[in-house]
PDB file of N, CA and C in Angstrom:
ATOM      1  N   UNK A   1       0.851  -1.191   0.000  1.00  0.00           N
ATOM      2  CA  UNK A   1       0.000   0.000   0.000  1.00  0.00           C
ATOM      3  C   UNK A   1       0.885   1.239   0.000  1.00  0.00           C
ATOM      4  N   UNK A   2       0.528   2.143  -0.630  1.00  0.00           N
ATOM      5  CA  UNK A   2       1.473   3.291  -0.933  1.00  0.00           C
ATOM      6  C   UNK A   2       0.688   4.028  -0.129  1.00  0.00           C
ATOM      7  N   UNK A   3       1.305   5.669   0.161  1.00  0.00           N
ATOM      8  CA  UNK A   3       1.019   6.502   1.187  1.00  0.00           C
ATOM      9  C   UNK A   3      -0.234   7.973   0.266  1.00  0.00           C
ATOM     10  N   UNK A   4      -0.901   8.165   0.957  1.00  0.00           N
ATOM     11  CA  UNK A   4      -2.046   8.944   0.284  1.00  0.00           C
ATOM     12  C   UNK A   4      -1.187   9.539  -0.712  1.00  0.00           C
ATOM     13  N   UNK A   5      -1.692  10.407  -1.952  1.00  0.00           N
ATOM     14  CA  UNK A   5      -1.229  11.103  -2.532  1.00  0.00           C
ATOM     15  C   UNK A   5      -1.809  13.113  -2.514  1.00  0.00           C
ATOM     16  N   UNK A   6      -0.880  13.683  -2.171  1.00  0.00           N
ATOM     17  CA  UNK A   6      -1.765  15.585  -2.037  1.00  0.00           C
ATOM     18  C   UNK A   6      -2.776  15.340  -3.388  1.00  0.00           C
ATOM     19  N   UNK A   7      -2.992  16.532  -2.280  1.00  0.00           N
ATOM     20  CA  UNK A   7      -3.828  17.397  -4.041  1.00  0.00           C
ATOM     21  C   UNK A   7      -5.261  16.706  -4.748  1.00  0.00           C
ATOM     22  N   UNK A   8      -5.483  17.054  -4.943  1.00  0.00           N
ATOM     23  CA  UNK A   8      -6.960  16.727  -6.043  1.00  0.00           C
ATOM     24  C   UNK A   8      -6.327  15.850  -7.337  1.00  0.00           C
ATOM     25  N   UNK A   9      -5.479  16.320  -7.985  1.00  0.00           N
ATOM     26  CA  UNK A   9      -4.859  15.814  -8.835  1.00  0.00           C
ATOM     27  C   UNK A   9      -4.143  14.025  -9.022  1.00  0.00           C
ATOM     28  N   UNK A  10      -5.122  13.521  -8.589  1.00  0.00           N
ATOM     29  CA  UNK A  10      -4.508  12.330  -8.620  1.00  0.00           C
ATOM     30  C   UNK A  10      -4.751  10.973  -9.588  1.00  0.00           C
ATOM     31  N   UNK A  11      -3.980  10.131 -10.018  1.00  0.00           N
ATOM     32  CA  UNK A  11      -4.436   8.768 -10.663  1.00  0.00           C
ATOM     33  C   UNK A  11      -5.538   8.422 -10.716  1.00  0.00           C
ATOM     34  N   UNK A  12      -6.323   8.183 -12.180  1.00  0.00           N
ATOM     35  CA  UNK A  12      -7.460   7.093 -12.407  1.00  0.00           C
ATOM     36  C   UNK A  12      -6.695   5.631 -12.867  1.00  0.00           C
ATOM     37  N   UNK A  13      -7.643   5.341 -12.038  1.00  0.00           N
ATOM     38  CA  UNK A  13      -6.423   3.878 -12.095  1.00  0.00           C
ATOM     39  C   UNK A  13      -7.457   2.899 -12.924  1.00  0.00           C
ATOM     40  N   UNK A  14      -7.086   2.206 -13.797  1.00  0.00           N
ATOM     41  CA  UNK A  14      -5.630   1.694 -14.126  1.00  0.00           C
ATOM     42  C   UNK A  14      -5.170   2.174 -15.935  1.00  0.00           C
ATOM     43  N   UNK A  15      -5.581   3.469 -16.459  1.00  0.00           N
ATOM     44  CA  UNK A  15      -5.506   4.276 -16.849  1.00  0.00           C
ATOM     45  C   UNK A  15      -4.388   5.484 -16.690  1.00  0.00           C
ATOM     46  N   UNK A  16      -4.089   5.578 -15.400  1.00  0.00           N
ATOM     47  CA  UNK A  16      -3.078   6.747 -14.897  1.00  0.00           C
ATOM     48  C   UNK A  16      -2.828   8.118 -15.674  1.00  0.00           C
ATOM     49  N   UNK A  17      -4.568   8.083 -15.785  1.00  0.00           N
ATOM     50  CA  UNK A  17      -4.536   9.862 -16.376  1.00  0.00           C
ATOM     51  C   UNK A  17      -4.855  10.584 -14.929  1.00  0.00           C
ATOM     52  N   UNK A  18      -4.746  11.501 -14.972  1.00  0.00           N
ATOM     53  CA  UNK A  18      -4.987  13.070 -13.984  1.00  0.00           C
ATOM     54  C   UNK A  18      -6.618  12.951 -13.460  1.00  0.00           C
ATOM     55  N   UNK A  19      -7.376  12.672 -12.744  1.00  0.00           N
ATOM     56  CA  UNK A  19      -8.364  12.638 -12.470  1.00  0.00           C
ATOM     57  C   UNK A  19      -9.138  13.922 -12.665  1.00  0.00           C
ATOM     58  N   UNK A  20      -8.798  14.975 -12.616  1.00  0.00           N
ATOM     59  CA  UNK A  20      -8.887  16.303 -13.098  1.00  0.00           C
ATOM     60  C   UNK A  20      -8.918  16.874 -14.286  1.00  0.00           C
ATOM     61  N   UNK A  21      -7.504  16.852 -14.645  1.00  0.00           N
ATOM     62  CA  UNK A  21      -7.304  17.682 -15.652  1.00  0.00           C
ATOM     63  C   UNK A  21      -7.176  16.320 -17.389  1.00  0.00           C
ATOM     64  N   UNK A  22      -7.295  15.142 -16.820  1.00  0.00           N
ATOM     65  CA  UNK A  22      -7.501  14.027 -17.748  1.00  0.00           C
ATOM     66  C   UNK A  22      -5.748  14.053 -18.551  1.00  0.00           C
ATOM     67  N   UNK A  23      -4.540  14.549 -18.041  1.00  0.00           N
ATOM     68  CA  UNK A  23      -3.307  14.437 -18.463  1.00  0.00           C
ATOM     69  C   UNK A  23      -2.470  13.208 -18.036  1.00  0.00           C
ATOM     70  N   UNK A  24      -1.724  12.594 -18.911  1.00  0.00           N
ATOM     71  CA  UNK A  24      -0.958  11.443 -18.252  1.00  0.00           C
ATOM     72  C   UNK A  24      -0.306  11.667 -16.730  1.00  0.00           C
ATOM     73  N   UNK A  25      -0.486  10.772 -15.915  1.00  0.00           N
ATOM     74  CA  UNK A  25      -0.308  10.974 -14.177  1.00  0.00           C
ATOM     75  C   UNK A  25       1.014  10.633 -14.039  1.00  0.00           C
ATOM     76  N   UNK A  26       1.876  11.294 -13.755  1.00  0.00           N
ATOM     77  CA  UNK A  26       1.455  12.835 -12.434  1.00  0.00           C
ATOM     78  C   UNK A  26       1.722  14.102 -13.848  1.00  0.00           C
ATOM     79  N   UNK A  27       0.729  14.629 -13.428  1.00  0.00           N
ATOM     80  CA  UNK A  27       0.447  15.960 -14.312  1.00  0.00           C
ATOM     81  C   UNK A  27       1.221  16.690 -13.165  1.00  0.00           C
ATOM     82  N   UNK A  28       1.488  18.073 -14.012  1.00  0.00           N
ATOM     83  CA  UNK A  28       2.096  19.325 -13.552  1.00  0.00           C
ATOM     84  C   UNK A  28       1.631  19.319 -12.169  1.00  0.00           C
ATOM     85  N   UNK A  29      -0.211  19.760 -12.280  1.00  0.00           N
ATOM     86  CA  UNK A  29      -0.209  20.093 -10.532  1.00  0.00           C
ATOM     87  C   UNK A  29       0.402  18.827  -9.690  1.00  0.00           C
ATOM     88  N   UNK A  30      -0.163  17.839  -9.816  1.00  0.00           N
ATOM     89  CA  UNK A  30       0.416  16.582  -9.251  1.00  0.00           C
ATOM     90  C   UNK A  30       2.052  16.714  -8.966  1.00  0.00           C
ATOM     91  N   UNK A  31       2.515  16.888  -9.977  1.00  0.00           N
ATOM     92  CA  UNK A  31       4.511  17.010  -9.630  1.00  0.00           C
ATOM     93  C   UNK A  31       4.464  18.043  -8.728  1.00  0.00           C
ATOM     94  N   UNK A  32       3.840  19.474  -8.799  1.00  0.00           N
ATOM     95  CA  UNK A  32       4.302  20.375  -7.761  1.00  0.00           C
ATOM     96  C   UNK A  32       3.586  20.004  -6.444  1.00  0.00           C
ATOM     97  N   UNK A  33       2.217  19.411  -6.457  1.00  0.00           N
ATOM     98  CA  UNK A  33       1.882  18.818  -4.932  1.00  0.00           C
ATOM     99  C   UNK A  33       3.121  17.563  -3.971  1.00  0.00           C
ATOM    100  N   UNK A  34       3.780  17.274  -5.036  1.00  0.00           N
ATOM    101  CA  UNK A  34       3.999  15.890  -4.370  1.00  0.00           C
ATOM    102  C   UNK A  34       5.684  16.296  -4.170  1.00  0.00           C
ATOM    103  N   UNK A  35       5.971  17.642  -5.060  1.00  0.00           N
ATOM    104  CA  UNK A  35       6.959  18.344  -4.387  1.00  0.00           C
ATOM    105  C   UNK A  35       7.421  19.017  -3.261  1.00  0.00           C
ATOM    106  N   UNK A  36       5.963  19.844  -3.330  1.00  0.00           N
ATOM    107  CA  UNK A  36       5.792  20.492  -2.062  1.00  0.00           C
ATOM    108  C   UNK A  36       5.609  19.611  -0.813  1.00  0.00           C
ATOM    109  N   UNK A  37       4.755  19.107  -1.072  1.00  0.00           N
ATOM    110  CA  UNK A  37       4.813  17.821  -0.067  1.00  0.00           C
ATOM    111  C   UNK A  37       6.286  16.913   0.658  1.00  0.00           C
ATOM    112  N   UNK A  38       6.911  16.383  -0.239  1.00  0.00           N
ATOM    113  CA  UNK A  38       8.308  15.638  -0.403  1.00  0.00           C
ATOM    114  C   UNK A  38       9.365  16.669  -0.065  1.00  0.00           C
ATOM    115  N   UNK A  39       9.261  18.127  -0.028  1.00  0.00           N
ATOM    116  CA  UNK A  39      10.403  19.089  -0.295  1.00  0.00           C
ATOM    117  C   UNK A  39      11.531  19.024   0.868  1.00  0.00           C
ATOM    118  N   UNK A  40      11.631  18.164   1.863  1.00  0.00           N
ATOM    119  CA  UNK A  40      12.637  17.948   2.661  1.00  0.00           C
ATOM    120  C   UNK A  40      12.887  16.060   2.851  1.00  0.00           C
ATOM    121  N   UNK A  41      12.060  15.305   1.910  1.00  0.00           N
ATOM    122  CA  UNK A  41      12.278  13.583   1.740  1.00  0.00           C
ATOM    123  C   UNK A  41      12.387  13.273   0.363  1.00  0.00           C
ATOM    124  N   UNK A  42      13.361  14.096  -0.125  1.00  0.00           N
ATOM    125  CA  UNK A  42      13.493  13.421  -1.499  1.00  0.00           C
ATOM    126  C   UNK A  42      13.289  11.768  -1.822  1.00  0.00           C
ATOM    127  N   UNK A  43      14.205  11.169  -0.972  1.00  0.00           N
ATOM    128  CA  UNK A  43      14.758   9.707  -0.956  1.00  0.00           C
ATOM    129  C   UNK A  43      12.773   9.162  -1.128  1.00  0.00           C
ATOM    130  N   UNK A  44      12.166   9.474   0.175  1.00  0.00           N
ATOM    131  CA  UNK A  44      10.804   9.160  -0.089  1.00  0.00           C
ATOM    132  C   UNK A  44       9.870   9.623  -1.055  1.00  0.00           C
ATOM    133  N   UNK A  45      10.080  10.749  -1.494  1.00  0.00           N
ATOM    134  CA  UNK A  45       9.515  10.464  -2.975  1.00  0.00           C
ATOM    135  C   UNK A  45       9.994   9.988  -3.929  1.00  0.00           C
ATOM    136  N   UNK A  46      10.940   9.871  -4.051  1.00  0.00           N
ATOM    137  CA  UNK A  46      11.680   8.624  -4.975  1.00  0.00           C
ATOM    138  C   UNK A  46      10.967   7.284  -4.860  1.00  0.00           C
ATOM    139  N   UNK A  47      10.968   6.929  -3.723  1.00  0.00           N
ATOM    140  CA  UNK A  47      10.441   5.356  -3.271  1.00  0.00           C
ATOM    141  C   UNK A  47       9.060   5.445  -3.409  1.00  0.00           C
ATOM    142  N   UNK A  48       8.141   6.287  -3.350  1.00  0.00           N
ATOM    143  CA  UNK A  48       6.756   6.800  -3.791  1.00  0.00           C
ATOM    144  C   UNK A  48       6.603   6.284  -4.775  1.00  0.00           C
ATOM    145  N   UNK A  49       7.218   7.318  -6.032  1.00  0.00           N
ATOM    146  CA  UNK A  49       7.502   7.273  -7.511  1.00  0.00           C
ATOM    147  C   UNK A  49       7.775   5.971  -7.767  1.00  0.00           C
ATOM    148  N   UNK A  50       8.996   5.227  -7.425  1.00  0.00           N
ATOM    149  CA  UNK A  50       9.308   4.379  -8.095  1.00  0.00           C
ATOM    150  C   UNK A  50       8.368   2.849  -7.547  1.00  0.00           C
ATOM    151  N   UNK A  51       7.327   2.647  -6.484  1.00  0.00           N
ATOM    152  CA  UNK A  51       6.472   2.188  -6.175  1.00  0.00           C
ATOM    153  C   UNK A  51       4.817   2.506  -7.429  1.00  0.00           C
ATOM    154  N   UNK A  52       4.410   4.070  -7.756  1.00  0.00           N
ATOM    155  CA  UNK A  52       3.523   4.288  -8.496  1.00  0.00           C
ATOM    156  C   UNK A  52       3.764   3.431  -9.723  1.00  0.00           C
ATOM    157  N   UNK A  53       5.159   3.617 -10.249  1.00  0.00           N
ATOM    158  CA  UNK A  53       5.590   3.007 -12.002  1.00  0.00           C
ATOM    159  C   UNK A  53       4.894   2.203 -11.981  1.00  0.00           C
ATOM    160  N   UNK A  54       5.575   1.260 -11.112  1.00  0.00           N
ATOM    161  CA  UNK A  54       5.386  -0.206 -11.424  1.00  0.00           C
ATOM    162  C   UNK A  54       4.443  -0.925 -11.187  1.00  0.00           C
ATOM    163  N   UNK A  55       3.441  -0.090 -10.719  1.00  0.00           N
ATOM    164  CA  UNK A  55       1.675   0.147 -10.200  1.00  0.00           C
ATOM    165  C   UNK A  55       1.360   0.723 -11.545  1.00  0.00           C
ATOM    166  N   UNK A  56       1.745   1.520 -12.281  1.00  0.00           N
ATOM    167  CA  UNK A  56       1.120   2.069 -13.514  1.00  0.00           C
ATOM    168  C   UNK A  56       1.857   1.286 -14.890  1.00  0.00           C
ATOM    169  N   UNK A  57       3.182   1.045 -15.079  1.00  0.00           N
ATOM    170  CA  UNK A  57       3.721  -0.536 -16.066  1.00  0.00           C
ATOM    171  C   UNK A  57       2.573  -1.653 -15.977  1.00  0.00           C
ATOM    172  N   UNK A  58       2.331  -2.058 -14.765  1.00  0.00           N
ATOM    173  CA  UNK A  58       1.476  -3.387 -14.957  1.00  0.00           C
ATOM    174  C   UNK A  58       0.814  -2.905 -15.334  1.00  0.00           C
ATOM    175  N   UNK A  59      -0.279  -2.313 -14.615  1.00  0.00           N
ATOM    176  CA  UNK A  59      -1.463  -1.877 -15.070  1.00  0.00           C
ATOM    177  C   UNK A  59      -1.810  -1.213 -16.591  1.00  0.00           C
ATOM    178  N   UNK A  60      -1.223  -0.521 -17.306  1.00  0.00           N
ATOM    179  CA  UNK A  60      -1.121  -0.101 -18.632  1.00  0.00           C
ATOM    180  C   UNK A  60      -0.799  -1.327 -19.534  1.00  0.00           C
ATOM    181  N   UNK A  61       0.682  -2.090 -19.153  1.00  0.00           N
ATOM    182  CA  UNK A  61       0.927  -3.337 -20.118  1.00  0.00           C
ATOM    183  C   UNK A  61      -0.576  -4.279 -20.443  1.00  0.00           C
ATOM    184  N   UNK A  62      -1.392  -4.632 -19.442  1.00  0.00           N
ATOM    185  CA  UNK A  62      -2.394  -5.399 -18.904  1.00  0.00           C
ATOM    186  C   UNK A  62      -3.294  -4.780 -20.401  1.00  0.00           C
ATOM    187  N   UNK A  63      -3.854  -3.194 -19.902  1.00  0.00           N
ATOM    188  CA  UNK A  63      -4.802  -2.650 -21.335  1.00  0.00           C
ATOM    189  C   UNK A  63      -4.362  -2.589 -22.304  1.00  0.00           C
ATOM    190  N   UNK A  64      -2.686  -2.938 -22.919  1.00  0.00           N
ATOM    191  CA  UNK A  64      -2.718  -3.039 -23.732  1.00  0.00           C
ATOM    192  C   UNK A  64      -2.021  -4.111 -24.330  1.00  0.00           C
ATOM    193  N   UNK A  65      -2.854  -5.179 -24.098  1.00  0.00           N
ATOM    194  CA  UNK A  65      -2.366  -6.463 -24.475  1.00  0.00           C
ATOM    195  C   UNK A  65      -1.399  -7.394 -23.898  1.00  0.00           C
ATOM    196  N   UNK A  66      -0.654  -6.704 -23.192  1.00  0.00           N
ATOM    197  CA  UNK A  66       0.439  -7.298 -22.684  1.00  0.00           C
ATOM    198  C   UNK A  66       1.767  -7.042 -23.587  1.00  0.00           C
ATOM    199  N   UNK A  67       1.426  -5.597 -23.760  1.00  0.00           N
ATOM    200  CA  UNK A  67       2.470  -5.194 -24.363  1.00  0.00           C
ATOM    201  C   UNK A  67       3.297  -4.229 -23.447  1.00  0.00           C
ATOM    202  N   UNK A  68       4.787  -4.863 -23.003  1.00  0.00           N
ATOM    203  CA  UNK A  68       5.364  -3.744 -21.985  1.00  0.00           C
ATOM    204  C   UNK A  68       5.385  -2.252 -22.093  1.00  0.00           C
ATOM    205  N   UNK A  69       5.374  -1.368 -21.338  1.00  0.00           N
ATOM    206  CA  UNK A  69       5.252  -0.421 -20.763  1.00  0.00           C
ATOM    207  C   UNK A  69       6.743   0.065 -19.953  1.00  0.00           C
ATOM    208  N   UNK A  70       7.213   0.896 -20.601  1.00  0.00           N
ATOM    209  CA  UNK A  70       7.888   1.659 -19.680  1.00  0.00           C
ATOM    210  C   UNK A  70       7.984   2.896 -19.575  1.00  0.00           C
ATOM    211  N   UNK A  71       7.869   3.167 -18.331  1.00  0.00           N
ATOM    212  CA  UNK A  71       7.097   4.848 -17.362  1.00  0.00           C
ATOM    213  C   UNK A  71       8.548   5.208 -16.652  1.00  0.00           C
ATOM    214  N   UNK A  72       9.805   4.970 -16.699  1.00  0.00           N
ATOM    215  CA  UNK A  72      10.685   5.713 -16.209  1.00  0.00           C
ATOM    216  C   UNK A  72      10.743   7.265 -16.104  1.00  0.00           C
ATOM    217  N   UNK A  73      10.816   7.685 -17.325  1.00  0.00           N
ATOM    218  CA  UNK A  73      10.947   8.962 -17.714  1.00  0.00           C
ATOM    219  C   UNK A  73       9.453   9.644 -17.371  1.00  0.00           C
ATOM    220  N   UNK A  74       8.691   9.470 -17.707  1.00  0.00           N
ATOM    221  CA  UNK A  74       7.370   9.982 -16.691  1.00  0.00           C
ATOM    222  C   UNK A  74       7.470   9.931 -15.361  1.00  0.00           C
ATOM    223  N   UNK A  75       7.898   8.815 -14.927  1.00  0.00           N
ATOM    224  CA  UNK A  75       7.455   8.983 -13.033  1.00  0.00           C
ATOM    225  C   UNK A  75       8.908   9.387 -12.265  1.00  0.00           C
ATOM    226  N   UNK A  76      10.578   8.465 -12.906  1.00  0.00           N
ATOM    227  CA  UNK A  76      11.255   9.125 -12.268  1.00  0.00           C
ATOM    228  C   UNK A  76      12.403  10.712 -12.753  1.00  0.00           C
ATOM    229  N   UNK A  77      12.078  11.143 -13.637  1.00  0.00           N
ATOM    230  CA  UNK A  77      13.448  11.976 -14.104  1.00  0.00           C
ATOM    231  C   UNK A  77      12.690  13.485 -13.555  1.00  0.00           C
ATOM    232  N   UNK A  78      11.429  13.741 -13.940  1.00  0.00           N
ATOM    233  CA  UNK A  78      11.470  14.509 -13.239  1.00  0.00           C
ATOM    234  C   UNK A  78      11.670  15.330 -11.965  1.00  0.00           C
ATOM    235  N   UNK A  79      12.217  14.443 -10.577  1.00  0.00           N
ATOM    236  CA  UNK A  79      12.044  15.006  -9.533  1.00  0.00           C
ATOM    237  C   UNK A  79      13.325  15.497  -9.324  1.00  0.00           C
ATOM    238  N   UNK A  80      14.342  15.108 -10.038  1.00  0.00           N
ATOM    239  CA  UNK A  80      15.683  15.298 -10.034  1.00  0.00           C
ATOM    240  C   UNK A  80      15.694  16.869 -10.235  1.00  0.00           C
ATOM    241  N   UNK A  81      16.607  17.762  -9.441  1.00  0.00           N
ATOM    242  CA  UNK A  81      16.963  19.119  -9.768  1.00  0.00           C
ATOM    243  C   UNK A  81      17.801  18.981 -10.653  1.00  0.00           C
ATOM    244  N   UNK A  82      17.572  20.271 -11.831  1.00  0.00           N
ATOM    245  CA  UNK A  82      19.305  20.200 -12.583  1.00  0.00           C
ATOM    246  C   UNK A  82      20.115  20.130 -12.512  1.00  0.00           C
ATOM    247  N   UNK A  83      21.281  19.875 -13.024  1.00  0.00           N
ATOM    248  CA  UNK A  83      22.334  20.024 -13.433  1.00  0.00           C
ATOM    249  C   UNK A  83      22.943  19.021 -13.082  1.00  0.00           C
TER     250      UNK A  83
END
């Protein structure tokens, strides 16, 4: 079981669009809730994130045939600061 997620902005599952705004999950507001949220546990939103993927890989591979899915670059590159 993963830990609530902020915001209004969250997963239709097993779909993983934006419940809101209908954008692939985590949409914009979603990244800045779960920033703001996370902004002193990086490490734990990492482990969040990399818990959601593989909650949203199965689940996507599943609708579409059983054709793999990979959500790296959606769920983890963004939380990384530059440079």
């Amino acid at each position: 079981m993963t830990a609530p997620l902020p915001g209004r902005h969250t997963p239709l599952r097993p779909t993983w669009l934006c419940r809101v705004d209908a954008h692939p999950w985590p949409c914009g507001e979603a990244k800045l809730a779960l920033l703001d949220v996370y902004a002193d546990d990086r490490p734990g939103l990492m482990n969040l994130l990399s818990t959601l993927k593989e909650q949203a890989e199965e689940h996507l591979t599943t609708l579409d045939s059983g054709r793999a899915t990979d959500l790296t670059s959606r769920f983890l590159t963004w939380p990384h600061p530059p440079g």
